[in-house]
N, C-alpha and C. Protein backbone atom coordinates (compact mmCIF):
# COMPACT_ATOMS: atom_id res chain seq x y z
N UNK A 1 8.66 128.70 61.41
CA UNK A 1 9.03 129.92 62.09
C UNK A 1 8.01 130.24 63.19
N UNK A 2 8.65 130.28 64.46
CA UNK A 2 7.70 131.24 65.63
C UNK A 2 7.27 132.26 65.45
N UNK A 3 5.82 131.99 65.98
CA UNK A 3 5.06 133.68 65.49
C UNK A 3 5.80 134.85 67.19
N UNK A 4 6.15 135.99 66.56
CA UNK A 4 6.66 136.80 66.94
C UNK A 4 5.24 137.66 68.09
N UNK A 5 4.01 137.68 67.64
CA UNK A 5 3.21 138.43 68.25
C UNK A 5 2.07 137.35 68.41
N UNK A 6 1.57 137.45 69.72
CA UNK A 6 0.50 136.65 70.05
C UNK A 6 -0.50 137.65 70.73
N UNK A 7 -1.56 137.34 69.84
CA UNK A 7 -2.96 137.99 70.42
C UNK A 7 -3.38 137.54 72.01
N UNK A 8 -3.55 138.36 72.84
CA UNK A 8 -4.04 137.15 73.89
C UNK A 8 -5.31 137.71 74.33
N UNK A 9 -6.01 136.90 74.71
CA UNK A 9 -7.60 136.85 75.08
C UNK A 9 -7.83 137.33 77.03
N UNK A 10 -9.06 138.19 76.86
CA UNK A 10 -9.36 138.63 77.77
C UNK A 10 -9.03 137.38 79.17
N UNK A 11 -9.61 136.51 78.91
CA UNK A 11 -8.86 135.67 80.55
C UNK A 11 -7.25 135.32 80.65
N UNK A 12 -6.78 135.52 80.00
CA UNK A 12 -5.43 135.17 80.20
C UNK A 12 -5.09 136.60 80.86
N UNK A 13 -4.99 137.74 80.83
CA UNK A 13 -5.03 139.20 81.43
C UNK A 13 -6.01 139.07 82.75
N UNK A 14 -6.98 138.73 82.74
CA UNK A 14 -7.61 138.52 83.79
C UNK A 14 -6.99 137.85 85.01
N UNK A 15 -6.92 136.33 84.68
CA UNK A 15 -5.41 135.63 85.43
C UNK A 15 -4.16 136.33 85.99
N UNK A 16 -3.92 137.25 85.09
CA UNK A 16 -2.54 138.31 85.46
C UNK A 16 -2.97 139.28 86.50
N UNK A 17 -3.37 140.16 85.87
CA UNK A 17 -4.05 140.97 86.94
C UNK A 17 -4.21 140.58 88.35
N UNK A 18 -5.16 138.89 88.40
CA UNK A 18 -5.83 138.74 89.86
C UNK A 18 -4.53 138.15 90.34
N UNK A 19 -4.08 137.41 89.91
CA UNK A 19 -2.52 136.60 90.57
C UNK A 19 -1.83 137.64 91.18
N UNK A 20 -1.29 137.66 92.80
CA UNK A 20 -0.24 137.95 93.33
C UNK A 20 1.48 137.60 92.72
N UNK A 21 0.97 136.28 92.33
CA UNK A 21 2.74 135.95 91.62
C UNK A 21 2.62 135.78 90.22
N UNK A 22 2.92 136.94 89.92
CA UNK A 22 2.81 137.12 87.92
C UNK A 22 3.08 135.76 87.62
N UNK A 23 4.91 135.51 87.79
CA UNK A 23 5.39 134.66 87.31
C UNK A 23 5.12 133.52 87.36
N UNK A 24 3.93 132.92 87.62
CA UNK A 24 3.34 131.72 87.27
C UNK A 24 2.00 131.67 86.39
N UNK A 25 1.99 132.73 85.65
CA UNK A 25 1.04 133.23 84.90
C UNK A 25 1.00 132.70 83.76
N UNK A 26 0.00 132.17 82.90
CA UNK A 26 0.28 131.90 81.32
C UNK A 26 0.64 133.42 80.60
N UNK A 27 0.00 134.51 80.65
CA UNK A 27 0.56 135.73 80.12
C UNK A 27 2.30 136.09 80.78
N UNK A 28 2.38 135.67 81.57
CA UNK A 28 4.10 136.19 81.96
C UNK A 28 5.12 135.04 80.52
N UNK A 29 4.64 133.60 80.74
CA UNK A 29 5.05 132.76 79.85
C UNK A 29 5.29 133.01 78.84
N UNK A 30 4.23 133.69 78.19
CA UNK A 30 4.26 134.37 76.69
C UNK A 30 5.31 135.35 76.67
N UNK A 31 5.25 136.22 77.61
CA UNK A 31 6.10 137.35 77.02
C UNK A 31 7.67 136.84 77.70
N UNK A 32 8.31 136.02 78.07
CA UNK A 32 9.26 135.73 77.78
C UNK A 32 9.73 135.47 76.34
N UNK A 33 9.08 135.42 75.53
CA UNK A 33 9.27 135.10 74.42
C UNK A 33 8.73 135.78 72.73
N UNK A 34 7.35 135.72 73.28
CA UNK A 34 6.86 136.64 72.23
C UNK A 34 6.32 138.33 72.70
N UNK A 35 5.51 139.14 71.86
CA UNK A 35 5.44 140.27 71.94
C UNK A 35 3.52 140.11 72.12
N UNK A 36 2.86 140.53 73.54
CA UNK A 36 1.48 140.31 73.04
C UNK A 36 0.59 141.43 72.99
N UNK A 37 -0.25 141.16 72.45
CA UNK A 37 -1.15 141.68 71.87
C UNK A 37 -2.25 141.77 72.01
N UNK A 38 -3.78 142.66 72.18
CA UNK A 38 -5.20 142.43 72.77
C UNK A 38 -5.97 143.26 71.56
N UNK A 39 -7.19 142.54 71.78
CA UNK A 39 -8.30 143.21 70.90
C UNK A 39 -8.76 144.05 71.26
N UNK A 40 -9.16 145.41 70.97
CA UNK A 40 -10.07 146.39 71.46
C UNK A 40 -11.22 146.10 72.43
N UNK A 41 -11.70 144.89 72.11
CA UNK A 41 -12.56 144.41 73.04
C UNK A 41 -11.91 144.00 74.34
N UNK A 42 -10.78 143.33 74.06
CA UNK A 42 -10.11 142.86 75.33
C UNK A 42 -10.04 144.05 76.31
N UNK A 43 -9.77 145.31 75.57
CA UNK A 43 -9.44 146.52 76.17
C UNK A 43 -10.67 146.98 76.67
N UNK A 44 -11.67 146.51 75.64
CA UNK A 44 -13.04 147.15 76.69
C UNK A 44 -13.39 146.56 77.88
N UNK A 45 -13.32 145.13 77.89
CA UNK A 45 -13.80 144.16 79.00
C UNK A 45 -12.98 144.24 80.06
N UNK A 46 -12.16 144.71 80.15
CA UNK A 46 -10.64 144.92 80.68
C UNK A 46 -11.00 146.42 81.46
N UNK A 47 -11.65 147.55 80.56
CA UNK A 47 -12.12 148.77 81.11
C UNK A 47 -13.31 148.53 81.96
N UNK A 48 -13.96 148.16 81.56
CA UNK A 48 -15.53 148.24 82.01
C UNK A 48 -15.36 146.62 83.74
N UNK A 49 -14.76 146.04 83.64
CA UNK A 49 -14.61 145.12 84.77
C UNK A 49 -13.38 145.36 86.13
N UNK A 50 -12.40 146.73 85.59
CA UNK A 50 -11.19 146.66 86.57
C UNK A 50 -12.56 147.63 87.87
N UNK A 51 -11.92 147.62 89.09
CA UNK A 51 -12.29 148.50 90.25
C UNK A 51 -11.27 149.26 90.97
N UNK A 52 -11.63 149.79 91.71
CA UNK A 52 -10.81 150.51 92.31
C UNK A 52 -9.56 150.26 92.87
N UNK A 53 -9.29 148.57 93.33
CA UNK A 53 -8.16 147.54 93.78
C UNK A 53 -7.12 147.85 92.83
N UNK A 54 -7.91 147.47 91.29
CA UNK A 54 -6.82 147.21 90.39
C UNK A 54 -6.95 148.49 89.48
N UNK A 55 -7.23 149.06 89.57
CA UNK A 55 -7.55 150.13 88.27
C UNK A 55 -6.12 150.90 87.77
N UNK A 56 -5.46 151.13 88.72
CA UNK A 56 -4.05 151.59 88.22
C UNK A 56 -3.48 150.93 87.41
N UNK A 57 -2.86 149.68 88.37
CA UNK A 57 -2.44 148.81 87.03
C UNK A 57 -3.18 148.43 86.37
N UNK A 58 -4.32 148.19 86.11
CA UNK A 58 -4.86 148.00 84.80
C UNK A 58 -4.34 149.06 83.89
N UNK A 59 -4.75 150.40 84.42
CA UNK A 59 -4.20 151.22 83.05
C UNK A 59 -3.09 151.68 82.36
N UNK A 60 -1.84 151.24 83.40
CA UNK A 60 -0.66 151.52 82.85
C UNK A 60 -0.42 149.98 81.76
N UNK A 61 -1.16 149.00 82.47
CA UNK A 61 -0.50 147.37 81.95
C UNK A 61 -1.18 148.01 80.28
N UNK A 62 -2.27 148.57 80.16
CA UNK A 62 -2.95 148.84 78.81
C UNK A 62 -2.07 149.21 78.00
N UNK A 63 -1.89 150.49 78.99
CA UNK A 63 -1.08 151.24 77.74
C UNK A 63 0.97 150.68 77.47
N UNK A 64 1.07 149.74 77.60
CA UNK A 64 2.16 148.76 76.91
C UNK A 64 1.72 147.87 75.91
N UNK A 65 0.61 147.61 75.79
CA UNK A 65 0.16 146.40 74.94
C UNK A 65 -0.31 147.47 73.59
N UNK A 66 -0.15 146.58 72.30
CA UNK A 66 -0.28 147.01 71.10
C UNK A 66 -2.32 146.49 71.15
N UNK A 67 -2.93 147.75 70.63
CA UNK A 67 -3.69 147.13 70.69
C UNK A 67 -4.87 146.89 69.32
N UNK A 68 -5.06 145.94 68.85
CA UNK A 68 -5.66 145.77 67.38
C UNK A 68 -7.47 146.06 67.63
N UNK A 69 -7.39 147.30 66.48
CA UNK A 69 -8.91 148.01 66.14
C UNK A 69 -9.57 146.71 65.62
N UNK A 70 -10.94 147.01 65.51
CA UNK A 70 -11.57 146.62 64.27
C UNK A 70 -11.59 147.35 63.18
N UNK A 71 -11.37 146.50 62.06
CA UNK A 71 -12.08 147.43 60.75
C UNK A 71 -12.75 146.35 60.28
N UNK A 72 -13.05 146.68 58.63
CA UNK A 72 -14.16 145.84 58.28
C UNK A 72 -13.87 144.63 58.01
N UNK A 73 -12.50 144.14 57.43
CA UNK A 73 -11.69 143.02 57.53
C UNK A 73 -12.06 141.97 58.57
N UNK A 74 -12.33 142.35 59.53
CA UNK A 74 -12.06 141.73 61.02
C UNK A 74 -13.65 141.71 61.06
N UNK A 75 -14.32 142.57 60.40
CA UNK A 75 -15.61 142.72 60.43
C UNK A 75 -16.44 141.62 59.87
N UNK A 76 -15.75 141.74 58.32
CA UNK A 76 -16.23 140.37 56.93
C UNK A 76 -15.90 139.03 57.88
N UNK A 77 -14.95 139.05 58.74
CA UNK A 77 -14.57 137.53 58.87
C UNK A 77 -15.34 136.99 60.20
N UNK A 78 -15.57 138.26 61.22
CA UNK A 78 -16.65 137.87 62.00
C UNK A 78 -17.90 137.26 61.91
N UNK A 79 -18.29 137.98 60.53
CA UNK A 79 -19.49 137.77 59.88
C UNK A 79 -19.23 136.08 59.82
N UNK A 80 -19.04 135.80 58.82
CA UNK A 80 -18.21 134.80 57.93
C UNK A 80 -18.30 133.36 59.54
N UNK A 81 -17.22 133.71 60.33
CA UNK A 81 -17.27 132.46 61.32
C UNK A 81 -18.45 132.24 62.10
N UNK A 82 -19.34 133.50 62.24
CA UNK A 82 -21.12 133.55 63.17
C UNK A 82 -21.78 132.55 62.17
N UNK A 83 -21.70 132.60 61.06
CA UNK A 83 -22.72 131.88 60.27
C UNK A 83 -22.43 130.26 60.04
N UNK A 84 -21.25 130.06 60.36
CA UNK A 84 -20.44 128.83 60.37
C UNK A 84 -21.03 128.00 61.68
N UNK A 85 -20.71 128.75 62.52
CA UNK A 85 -20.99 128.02 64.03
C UNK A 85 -22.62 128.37 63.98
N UNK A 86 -23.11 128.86 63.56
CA UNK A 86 -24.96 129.44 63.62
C UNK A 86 -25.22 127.66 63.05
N UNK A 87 -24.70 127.38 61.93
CA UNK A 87 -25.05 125.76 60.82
C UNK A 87 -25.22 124.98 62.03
N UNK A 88 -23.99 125.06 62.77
CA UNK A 88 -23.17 124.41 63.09
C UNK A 88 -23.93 123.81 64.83
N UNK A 89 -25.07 125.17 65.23
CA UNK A 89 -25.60 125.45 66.64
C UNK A 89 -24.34 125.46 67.79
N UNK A 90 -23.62 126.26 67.13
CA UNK A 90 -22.19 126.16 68.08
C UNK A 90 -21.69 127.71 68.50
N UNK A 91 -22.88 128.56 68.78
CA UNK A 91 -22.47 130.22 68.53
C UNK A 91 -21.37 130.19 69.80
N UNK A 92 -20.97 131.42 69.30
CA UNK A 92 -20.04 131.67 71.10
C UNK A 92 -20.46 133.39 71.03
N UNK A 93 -19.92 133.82 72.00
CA UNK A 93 -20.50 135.23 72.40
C UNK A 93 -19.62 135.99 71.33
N UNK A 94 -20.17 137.57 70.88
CA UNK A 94 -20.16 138.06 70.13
C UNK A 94 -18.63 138.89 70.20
N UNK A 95 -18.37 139.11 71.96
CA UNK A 95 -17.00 139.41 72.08
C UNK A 95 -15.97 138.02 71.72
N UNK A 96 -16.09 137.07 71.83
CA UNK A 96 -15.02 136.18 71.71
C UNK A 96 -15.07 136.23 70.12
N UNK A 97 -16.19 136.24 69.64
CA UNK A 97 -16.28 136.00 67.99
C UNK A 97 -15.39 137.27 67.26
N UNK A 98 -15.42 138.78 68.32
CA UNK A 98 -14.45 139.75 67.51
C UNK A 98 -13.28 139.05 67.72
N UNK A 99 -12.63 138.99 68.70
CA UNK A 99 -11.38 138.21 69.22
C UNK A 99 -10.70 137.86 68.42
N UNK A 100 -11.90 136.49 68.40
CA UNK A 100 -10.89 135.10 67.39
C UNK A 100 -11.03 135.59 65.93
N UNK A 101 -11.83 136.69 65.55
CA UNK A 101 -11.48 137.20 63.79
C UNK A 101 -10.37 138.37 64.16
N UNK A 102 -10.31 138.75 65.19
CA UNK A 102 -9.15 139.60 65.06
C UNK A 102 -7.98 138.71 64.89
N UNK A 103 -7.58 137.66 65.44
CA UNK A 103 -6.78 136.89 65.72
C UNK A 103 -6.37 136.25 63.83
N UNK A 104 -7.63 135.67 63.98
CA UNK A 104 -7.25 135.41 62.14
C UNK A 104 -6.60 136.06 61.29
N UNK A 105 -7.47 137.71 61.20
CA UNK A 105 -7.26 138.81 60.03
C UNK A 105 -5.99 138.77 60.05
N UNK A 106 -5.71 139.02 61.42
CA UNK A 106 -3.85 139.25 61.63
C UNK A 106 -3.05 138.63 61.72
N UNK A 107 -3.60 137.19 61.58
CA UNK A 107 -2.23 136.10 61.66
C UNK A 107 -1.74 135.85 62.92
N UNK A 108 -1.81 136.17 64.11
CA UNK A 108 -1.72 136.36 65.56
C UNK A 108 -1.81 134.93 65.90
N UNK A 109 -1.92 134.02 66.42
CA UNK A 109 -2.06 133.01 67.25
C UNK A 109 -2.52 133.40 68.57
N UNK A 110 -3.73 132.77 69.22
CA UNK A 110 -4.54 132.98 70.34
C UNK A 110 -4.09 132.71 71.31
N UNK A 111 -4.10 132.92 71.93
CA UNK A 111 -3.79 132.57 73.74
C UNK A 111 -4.91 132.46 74.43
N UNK A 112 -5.20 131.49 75.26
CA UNK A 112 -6.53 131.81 75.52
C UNK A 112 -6.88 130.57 76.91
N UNK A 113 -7.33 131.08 78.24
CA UNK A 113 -7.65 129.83 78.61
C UNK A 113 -9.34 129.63 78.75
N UNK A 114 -9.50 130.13 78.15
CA UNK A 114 -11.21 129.43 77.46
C UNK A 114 -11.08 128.56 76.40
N UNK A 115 -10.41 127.88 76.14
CA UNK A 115 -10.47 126.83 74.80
C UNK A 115 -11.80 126.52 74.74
N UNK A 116 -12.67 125.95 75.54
CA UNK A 116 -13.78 125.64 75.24
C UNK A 116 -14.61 126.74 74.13
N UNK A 117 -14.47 127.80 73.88
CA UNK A 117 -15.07 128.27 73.20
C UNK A 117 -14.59 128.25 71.64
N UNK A 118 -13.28 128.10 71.74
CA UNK A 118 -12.60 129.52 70.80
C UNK A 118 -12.10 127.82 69.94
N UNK A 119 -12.25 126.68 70.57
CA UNK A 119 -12.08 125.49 69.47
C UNK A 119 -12.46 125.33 68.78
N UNK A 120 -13.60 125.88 68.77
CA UNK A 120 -14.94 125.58 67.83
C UNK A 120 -14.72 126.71 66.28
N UNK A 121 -14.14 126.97 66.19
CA UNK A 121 -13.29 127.71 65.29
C UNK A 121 -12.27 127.03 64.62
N UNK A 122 -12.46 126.32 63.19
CA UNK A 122 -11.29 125.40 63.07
C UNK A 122 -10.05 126.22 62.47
N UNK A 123 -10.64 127.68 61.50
CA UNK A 123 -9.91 128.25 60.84
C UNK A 123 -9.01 129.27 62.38
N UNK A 124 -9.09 129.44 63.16
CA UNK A 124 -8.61 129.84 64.44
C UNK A 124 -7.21 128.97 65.07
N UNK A 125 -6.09 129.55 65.16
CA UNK A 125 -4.44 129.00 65.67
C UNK A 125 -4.35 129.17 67.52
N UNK A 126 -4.96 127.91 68.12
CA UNK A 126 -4.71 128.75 69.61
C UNK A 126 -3.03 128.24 69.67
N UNK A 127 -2.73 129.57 71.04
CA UNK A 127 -1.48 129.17 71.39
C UNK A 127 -1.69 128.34 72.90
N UNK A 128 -0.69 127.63 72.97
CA UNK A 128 -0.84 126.78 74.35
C UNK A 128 0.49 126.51 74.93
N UNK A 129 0.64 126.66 75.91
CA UNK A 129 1.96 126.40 76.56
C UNK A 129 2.37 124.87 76.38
């Protein structure tokens, strides 16, 4: 069964945003089909980086997207994958690490065009066109 909701990661929104023609977007791709989804963080990095160009649509595009909190769930499992990749000397930054445990807790499948980071996560589902 196709997952119905896909988490998607701060550069794939990024991509959208800067593109003149949505429709060649990996985020336009997705939502032909599925329903997506961002991490609170996505929403912060997303706040704290739009300017004055884009700031409108940034905030209306926000407020359509469902957007997943942290709690401690998301918290335990952050923990949990830092210490994995720490063994491992494979850290990734502390926002991608909420991300991809948000992505887990919830069963979500990733979207993401940073693979380079977020591979390194075996218990982690990216999505890929």
């Amino acid at each position: 069964m196709e997952p119905s909701i896909i988490l998607v990661d701060t550069s794939v929104i990024i991509d959208f945003i800067r593109k003149t023609n949505k429709t060649t977007t990996f985020f336009y791709s997705i939502c032909s089909n599925f329903t997506p989804a961002i991490s609170v963080i996505t929403q912060f990095e997303l706040l704290v980086g739009m300017n004055d160009r884009n700031s409108v649509f940034t905030n209306q595009f926000l407020e359509e997207l469902e957007i997943i909190t942290l709690d401690t769930s998301i918290s335990k499992k952050a923990s949990t994958i830092y210490g994995e990749l720490k063994i491992k000397n494979k850290l990734i930054g502390l926002a991608d690490l909420f991300i991809a445990s948000s992505s887990i807790v919830k069963n979500y499948p990733l979207a993401t065009l940073n693979v380079n980071h977020f591979n390194r996560i075996e218990s982690l589902e990216l999505f890929e066109t």
